[in-house]
N, C-alpha and C. Protein backbone atom coordinates (compact mmCIF):
# COMPACT_ATOMS: atom_id res chain seq x y z
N UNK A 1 -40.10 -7.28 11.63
CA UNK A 1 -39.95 -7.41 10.19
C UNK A 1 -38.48 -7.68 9.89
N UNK A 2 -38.27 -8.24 9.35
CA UNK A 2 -36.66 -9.02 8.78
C UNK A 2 -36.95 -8.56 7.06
N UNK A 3 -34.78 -8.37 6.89
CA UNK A 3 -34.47 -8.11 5.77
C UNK A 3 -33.79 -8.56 5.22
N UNK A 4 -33.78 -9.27 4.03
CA UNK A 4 -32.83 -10.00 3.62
C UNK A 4 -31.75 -9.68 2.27
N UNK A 5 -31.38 -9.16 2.10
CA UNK A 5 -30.62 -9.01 0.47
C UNK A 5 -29.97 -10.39 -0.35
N UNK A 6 -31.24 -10.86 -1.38
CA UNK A 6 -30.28 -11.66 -1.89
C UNK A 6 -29.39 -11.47 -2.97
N UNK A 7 -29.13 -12.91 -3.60
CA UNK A 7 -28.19 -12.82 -4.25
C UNK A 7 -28.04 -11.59 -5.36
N UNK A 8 -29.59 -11.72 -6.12
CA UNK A 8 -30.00 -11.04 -6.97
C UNK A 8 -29.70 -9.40 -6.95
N UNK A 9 -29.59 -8.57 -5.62
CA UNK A 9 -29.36 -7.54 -5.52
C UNK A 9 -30.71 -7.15 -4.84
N UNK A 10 -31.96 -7.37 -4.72
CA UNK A 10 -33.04 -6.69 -4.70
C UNK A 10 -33.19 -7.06 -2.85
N UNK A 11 -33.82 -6.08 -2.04
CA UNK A 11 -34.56 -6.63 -1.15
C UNK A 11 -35.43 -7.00 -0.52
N UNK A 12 -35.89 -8.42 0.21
CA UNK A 12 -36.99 -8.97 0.56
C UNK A 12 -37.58 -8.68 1.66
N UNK A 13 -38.69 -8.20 1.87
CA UNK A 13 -39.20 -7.89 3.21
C UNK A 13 -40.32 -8.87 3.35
N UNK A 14 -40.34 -9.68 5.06
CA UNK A 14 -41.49 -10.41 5.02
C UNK A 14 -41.43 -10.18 6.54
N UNK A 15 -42.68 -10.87 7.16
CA UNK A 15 -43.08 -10.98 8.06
C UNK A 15 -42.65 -12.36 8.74
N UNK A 16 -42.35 -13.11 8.04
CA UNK A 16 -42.14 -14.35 7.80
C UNK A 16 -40.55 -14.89 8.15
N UNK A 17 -40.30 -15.51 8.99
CA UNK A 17 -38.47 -15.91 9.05
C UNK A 17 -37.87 -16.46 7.82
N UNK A 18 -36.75 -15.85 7.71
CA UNK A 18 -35.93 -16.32 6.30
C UNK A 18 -35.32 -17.33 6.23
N UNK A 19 -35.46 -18.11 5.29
CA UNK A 19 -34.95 -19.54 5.64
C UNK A 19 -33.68 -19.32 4.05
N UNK A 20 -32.42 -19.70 4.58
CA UNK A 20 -31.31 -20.39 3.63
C UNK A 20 -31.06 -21.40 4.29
N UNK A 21 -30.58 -22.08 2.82
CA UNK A 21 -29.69 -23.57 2.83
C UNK A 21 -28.94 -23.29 1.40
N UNK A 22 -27.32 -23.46 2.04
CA UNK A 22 -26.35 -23.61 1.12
C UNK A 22 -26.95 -24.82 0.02
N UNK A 23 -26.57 -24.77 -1.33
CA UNK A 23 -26.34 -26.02 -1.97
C UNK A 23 -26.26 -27.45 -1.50
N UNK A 24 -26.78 -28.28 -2.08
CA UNK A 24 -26.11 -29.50 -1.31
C UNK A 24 -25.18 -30.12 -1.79
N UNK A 25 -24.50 -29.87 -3.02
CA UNK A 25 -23.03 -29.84 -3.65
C UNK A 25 -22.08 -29.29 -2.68
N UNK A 26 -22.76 -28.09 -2.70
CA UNK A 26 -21.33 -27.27 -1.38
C UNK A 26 -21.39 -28.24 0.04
N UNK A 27 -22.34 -28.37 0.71
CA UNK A 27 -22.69 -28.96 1.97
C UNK A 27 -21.82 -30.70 1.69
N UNK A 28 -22.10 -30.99 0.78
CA UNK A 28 -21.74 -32.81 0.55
C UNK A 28 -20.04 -32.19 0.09
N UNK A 29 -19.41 -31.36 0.02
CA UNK A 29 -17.65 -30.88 -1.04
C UNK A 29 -17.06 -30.85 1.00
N UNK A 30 -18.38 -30.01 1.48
CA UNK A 30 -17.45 -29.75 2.91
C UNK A 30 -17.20 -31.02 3.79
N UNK A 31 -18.76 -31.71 3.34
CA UNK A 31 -18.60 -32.89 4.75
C UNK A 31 -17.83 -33.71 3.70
N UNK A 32 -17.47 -33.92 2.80
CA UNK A 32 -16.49 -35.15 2.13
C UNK A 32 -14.69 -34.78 2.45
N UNK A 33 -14.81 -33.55 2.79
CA UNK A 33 -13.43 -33.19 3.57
C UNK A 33 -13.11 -33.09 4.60
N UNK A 34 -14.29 -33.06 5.08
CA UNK A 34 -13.87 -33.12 6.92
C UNK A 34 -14.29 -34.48 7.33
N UNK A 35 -14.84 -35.57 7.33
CA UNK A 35 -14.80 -36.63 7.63
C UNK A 35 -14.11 -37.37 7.11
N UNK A 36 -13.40 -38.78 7.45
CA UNK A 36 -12.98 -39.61 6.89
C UNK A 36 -13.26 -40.22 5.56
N UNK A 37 -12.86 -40.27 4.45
CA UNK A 37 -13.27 -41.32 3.40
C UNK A 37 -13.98 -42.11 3.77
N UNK A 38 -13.73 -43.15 5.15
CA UNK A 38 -14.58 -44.59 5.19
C UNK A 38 -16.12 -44.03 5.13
N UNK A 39 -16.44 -42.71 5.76
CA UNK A 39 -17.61 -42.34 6.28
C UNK A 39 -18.61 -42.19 4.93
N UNK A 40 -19.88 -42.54 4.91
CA UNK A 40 -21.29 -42.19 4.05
C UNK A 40 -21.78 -41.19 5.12
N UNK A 41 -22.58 -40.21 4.02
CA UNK A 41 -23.11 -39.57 4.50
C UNK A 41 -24.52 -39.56 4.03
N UNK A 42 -26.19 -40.04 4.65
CA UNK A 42 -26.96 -40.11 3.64
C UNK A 42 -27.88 -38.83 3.00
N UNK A 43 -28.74 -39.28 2.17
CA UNK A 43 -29.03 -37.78 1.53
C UNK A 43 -30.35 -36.61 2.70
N UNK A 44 -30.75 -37.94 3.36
CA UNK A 44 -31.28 -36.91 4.50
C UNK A 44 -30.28 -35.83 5.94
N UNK A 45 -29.38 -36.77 6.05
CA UNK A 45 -28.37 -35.90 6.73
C UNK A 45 -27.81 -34.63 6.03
N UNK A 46 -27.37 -35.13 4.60
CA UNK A 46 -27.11 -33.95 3.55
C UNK A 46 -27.90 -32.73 4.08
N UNK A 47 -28.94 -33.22 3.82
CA UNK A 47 -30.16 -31.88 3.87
C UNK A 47 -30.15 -31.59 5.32
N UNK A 48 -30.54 -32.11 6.08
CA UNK A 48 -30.11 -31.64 7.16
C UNK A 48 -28.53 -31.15 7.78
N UNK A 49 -27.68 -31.04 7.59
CA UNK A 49 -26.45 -30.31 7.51
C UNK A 49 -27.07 -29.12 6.44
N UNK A 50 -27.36 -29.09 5.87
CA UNK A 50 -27.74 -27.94 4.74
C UNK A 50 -28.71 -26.77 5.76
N UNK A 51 -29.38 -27.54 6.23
CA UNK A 51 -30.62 -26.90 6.90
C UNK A 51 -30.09 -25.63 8.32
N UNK A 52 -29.44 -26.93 8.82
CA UNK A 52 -28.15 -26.69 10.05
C UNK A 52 -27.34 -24.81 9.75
N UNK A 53 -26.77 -25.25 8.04
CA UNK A 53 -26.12 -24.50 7.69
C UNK A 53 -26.16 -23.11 7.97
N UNK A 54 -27.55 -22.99 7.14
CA UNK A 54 -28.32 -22.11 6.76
C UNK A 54 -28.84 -21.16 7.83
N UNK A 55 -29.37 -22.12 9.16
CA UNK A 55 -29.45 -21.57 10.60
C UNK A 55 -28.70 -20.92 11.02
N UNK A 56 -27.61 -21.84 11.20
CA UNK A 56 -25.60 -20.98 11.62
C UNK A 56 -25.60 -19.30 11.06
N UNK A 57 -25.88 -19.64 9.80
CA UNK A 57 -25.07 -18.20 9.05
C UNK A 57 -26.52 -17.43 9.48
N UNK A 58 -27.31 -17.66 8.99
CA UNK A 58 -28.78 -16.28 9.51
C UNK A 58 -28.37 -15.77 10.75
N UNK A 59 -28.13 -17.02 11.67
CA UNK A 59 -28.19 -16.32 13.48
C UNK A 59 -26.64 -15.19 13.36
N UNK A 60 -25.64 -15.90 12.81
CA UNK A 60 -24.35 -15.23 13.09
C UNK A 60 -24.92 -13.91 11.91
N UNK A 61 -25.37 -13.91 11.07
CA UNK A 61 -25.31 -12.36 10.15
C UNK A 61 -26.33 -11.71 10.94
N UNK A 62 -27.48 -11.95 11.76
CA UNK A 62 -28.39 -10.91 12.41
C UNK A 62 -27.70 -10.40 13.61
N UNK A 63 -26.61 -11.32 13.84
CA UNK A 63 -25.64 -10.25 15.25
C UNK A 63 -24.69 -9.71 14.83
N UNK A 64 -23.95 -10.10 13.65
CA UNK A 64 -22.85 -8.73 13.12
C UNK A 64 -23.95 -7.97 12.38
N UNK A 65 -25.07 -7.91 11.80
CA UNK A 65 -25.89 -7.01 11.48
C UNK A 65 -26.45 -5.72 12.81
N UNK A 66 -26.37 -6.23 14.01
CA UNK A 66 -26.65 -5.92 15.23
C UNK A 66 -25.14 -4.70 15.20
N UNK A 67 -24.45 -5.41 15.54
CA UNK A 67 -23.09 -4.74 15.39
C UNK A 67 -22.87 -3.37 14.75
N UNK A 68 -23.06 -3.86 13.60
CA UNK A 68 -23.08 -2.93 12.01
C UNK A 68 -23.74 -1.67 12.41
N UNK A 69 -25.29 -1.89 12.72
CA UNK A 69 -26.14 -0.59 13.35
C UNK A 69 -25.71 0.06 14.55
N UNK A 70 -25.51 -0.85 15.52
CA UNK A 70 -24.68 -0.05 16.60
C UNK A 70 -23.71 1.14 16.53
N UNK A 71 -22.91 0.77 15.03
CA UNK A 71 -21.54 1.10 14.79
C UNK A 71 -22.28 2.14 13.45
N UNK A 72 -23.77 2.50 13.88
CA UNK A 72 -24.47 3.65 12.32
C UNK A 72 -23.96 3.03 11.09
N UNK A 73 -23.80 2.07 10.74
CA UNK A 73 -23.05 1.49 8.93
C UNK A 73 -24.17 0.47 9.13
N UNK A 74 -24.17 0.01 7.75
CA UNK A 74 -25.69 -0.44 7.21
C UNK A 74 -24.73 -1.63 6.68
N UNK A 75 -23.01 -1.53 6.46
CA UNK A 75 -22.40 -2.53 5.80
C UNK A 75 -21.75 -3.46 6.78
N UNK A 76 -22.24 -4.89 7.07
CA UNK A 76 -21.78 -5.66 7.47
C UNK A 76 -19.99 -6.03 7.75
N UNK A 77 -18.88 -5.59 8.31
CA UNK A 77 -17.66 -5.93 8.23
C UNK A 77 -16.91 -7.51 8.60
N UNK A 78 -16.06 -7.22 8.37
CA UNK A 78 -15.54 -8.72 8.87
C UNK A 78 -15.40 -8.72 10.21
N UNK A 79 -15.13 -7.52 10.73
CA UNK A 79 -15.11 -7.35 12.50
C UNK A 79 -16.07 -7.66 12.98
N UNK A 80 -17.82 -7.09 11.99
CA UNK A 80 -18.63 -7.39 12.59
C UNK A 80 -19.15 -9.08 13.47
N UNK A 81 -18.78 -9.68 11.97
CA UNK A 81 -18.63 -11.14 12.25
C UNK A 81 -17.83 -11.51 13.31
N UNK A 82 -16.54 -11.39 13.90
CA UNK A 82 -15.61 -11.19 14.62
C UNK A 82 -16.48 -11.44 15.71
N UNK A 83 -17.09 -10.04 16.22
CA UNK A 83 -17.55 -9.64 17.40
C UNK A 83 -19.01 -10.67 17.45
N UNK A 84 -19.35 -11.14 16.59
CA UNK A 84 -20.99 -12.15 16.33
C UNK A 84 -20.53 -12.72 17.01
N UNK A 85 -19.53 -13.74 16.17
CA UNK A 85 -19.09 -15.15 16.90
C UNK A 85 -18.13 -15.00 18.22
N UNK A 86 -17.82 -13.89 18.60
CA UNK A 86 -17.42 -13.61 20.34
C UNK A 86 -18.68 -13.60 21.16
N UNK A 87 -19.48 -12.93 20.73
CA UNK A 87 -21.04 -12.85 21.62
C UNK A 87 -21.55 -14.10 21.92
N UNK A 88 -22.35 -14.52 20.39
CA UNK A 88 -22.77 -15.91 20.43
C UNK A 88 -21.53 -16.98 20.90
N UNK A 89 -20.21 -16.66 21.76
CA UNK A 89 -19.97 -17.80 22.52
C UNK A 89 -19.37 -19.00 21.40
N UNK A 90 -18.98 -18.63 20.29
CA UNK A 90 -18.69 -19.14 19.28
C UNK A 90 -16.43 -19.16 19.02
N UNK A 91 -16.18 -18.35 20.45
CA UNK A 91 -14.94 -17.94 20.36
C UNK A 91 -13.72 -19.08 19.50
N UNK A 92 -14.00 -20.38 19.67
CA UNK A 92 -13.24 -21.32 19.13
C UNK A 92 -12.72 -20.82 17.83
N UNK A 93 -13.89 -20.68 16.80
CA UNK A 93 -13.64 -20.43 15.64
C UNK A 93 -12.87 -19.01 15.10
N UNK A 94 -12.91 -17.98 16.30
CA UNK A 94 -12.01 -17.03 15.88
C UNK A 94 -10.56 -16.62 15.67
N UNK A 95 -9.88 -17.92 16.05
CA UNK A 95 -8.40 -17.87 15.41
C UNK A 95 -8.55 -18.47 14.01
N UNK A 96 -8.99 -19.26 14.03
CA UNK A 96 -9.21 -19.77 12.14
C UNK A 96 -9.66 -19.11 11.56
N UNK A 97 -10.60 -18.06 11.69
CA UNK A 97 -11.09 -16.97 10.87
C UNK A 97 -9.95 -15.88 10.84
N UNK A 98 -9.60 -15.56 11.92
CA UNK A 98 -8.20 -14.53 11.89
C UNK A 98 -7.29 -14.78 10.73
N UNK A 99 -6.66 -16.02 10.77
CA UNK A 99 -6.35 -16.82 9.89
C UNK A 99 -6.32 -16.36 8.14
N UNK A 100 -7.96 -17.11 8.64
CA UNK A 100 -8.57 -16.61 7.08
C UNK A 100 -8.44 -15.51 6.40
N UNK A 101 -8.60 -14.22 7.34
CA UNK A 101 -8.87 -13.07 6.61
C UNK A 101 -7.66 -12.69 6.65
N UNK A 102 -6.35 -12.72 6.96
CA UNK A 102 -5.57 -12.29 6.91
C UNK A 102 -5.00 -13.04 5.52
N UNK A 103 -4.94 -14.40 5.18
CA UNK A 103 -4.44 -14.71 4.38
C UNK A 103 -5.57 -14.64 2.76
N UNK A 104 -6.65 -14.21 3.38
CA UNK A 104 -7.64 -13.78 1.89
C UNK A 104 -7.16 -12.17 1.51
N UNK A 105 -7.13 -11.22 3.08
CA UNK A 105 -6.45 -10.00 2.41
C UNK A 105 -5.29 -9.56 1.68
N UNK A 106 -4.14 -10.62 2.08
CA UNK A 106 -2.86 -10.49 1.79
C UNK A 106 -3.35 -10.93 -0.33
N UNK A 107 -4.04 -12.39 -0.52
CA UNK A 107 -4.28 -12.99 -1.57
C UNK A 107 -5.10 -11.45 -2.46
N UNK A 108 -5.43 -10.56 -1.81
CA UNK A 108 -6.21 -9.83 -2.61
C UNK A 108 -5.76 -8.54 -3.43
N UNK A 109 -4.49 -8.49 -2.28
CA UNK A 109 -3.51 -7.21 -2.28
C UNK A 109 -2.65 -7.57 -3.23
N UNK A 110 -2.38 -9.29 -3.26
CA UNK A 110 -1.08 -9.15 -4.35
C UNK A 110 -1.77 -9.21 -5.80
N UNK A 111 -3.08 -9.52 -5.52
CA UNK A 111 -3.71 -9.33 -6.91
C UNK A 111 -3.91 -8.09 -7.53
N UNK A 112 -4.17 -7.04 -6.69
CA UNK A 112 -4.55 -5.85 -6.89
C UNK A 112 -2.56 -5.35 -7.52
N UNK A 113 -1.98 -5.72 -6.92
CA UNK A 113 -0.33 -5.64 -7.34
C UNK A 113 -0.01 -5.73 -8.18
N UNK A 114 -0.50 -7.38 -9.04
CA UNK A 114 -0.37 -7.74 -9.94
C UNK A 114 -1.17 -6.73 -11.10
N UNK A 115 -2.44 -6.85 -10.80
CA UNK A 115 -2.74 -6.03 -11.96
C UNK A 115 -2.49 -4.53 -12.47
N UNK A 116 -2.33 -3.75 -11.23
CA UNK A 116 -1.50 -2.66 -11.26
C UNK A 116 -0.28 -2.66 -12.11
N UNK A 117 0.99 -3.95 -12.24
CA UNK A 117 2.12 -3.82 -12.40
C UNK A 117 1.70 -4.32 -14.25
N UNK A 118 0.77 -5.30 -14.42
CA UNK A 118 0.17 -5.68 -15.49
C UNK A 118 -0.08 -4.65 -16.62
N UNK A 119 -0.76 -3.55 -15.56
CA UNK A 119 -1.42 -2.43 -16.73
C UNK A 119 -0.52 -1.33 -17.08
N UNK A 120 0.65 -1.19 -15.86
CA UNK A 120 1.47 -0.65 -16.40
C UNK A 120 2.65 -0.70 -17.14
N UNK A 121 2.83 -2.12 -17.29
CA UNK A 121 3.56 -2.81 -18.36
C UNK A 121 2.84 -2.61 -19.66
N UNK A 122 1.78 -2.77 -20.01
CA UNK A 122 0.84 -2.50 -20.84
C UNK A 122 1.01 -1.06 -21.39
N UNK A 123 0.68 0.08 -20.86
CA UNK A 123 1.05 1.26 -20.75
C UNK A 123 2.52 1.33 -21.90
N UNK A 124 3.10 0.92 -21.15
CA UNK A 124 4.62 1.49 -21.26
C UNK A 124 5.01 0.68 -22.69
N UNK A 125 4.15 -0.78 -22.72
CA UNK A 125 4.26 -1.21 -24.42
C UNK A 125 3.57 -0.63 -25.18
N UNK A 126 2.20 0.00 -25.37
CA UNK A 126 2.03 0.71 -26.06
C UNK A 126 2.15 1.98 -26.57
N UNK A 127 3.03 2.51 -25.18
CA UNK A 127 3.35 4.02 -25.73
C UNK A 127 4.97 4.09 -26.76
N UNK A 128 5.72 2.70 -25.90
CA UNK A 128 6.30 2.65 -27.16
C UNK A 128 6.25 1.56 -28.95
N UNK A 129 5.40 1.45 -28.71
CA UNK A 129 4.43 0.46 -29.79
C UNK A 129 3.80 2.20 -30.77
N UNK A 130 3.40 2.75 -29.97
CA UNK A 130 2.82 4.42 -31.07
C UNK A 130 4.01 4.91 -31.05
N UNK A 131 5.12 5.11 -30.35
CA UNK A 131 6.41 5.70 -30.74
C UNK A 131 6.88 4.80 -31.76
N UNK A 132 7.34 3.46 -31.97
CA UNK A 132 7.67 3.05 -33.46
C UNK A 132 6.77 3.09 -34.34
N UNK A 133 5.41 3.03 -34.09
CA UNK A 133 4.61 3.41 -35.37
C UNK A 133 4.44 4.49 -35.92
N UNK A 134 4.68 5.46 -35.25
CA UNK A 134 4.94 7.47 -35.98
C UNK A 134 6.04 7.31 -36.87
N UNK A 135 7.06 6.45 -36.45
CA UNK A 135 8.30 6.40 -36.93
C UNK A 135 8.21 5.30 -38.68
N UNK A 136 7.71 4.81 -38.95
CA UNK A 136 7.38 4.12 -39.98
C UNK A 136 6.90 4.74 -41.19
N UNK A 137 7.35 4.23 -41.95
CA UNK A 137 7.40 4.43 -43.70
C UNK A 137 5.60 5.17 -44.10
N UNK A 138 5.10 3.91 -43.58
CA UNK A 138 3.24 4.41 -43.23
C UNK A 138 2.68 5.64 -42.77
N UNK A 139 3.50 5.81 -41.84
CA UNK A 139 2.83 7.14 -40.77
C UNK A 139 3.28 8.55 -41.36
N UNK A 140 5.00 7.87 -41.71
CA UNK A 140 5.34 9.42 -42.18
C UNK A 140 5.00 9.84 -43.05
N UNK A 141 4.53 8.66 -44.29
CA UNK A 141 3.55 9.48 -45.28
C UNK A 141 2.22 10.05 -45.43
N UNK A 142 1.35 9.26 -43.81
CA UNK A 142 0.28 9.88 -43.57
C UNK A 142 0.54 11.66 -43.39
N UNK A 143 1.76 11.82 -43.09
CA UNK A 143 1.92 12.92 -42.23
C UNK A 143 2.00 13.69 -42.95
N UNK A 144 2.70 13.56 -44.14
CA UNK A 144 2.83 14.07 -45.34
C UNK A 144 2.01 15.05 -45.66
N UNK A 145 1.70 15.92 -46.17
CA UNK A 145 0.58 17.00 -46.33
C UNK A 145 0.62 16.96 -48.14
N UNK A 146 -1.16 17.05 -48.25
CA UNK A 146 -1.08 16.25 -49.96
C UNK A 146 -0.29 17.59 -50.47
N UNK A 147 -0.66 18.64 -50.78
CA UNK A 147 -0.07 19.75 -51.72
C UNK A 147 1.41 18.99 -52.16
N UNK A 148 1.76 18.19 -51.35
CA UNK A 148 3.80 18.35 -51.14
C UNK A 148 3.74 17.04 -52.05
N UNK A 149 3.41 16.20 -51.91
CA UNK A 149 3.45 14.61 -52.66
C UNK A 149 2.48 15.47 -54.25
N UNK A 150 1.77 16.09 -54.50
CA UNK A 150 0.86 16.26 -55.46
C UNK A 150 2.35 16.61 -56.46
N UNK A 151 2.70 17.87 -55.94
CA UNK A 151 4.04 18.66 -56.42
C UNK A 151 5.03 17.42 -56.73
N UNK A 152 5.37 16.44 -55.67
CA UNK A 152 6.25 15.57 -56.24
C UNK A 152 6.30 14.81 -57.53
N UNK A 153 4.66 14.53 -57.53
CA UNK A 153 4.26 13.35 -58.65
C UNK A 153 3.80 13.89 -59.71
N UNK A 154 3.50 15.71 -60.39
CA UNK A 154 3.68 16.31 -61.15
C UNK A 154 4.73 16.40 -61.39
N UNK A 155 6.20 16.46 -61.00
CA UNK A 155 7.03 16.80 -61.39
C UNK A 155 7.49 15.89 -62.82
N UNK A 156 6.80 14.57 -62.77
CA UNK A 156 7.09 13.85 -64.04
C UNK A 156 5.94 13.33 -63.95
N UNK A 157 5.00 13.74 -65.22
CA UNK A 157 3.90 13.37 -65.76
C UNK A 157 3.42 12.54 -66.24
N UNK A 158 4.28 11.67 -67.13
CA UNK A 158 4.49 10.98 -67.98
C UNK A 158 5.69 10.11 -67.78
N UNK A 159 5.44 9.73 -67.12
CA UNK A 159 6.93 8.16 -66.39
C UNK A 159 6.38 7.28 -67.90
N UNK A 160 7.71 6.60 -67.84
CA UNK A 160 8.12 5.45 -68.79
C UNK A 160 7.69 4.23 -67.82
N UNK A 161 7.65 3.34 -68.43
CA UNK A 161 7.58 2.14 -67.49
C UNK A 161 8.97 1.46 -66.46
N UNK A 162 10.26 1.94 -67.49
CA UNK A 162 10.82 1.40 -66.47
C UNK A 162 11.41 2.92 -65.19
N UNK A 163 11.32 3.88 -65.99
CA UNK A 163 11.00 4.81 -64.69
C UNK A 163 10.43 4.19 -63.37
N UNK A 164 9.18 4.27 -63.76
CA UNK A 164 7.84 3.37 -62.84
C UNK A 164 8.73 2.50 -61.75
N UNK A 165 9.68 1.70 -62.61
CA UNK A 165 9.99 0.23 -61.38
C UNK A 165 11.02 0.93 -60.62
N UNK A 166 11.80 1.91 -61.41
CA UNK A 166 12.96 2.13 -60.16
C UNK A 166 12.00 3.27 -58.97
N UNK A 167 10.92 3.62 -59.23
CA UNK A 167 10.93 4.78 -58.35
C UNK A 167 10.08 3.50 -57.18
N UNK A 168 9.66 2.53 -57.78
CA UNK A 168 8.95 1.55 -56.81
C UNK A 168 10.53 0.72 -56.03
N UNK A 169 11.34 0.46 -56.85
CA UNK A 169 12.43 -0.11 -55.81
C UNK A 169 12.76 1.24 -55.02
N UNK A 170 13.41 2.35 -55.28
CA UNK A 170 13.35 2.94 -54.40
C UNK A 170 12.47 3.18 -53.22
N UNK A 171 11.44 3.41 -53.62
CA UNK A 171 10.60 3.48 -52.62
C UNK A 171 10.56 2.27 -51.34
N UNK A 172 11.09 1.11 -51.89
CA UNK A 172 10.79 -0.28 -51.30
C UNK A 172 12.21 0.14 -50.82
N UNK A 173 13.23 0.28 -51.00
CA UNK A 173 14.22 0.48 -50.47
C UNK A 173 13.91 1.33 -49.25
N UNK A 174 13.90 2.84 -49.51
CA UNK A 174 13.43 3.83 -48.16
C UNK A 174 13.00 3.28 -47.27
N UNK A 175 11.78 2.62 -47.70
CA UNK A 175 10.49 2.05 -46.18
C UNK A 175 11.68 0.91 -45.62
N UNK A 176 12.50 -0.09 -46.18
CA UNK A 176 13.36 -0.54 -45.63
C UNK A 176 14.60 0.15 -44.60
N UNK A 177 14.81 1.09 -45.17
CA UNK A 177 15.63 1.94 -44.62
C UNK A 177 15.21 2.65 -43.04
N UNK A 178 13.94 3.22 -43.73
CA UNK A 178 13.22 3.91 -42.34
C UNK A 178 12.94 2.54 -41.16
N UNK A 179 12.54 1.98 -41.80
CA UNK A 179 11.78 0.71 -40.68
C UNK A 179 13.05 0.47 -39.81
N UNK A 180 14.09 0.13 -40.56
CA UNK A 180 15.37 -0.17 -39.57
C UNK A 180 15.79 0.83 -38.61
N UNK A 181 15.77 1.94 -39.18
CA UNK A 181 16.14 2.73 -37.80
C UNK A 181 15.13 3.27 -36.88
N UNK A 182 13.97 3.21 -37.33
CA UNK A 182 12.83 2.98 -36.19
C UNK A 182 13.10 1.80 -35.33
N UNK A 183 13.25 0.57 -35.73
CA UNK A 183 13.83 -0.33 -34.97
C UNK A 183 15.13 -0.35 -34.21
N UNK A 184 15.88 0.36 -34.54
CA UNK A 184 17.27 0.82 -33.90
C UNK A 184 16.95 1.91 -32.90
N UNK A 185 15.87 2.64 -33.10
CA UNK A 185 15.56 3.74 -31.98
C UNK A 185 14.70 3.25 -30.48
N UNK A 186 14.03 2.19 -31.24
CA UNK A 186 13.21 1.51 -30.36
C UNK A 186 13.99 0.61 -29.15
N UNK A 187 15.60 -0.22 -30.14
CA UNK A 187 16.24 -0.80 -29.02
C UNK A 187 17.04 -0.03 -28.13
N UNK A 188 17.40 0.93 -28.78
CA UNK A 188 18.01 2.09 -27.84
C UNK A 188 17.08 2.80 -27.11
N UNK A 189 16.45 3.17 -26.99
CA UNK A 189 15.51 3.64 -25.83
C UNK A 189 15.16 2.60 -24.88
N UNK A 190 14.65 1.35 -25.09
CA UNK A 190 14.47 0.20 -24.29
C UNK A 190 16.17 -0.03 -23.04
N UNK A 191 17.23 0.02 -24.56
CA UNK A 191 18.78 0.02 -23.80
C UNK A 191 19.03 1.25 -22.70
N UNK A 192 18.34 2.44 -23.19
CA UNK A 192 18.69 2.82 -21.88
C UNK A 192 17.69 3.08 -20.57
N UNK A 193 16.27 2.99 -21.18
CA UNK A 193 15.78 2.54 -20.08
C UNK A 193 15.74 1.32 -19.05
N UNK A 194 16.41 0.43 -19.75
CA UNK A 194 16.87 -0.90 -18.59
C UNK A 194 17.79 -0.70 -17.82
């Protein structure tokens, strides 16, 4: 009995041999790079290279699958493969795969780098992104506790109108005032953390 996991996640059990064939987009992308330009390739060869394909990889994954159990893990490794294509007599191809995986692991590590260094740039802008926003005209009046503003704005009951505009320029003044040295705190902390 053979097992197959496809793409889908689920697995197939049959009695029956499993047949893959890569795409024939992928199969016609590989042979249009490894042969010459002058060369045609026709659409029955296509399929047959496809067919070919499909053979290759089943035989080589049922002997690093071989491997895998030997070694009690149910997860296929890249060694496993390694040791496939040493068995099956396939040794040619194992410096180009060496190759490969060394330069796919290195490609994976600096990604994992990158996004690490990404999120903690991220981090570090938004913690000081909520440090200038506590600091703002907005926040500090959220902060404000009503009893204290209630008391303020009883204190004159009955504003005049032009009362009214200066306590609004003032006010427009302050939030100007505050905003700037929130911004002055922000470049100085940046200044001495650089």
């Amino acid at each position: 009995e053979t097992t197959m996991t496809t793409s889908g996640g689920g697995d197939t059990k049959s009695a029956a041999p499993i047949e893959f064939e890569p795409p024939l987009a992928c199969i016609r992308r590989i042979l249009k790079h490894a042969l010459p330009s002058s060369t045609n390739v026709g659409k029955d060869a296509s399929a047959a290279f496809a067919r070919a394909c499909g053979i290759f990889v089943i035989y080589i994954t049922a002997c690093a699958n071989d491997f895998a159990h030997e070694n009690r893990r149910q997860t296929i490794t890249a060694n496993d493969v390694l040791a496939a294509l040493k068995e099956l007599d396939f040794d040619e191809f194992t410096p180009q795969l060496k190759t490969f995986l060394e330069n796919y692991r290195a490609a994976e590590k600096s990604k994992r780098e990158a996004k690490a260094a990404s999120k903690a740039a991220a981090a570090k802008t938004e913690s000081s992104n909520a440090a200038a926003a506590s600091s703002t005209p907005d926040a500090l009046e959220k902060e404000m506790p009503e009893p204290k503003r209630r008391k303020v704005e009883d204190k004159d009951p009955l504003p005049s109108p032009q009362a009214d505009e200066t306590k609004h320029d003032d006010a427009e003044v302050d939030a100007v005032v505050a905003e700037e040295d929130a911004v002055e705190e922000v470049v100085a902390e940046e200044t001495a953390e650089g």
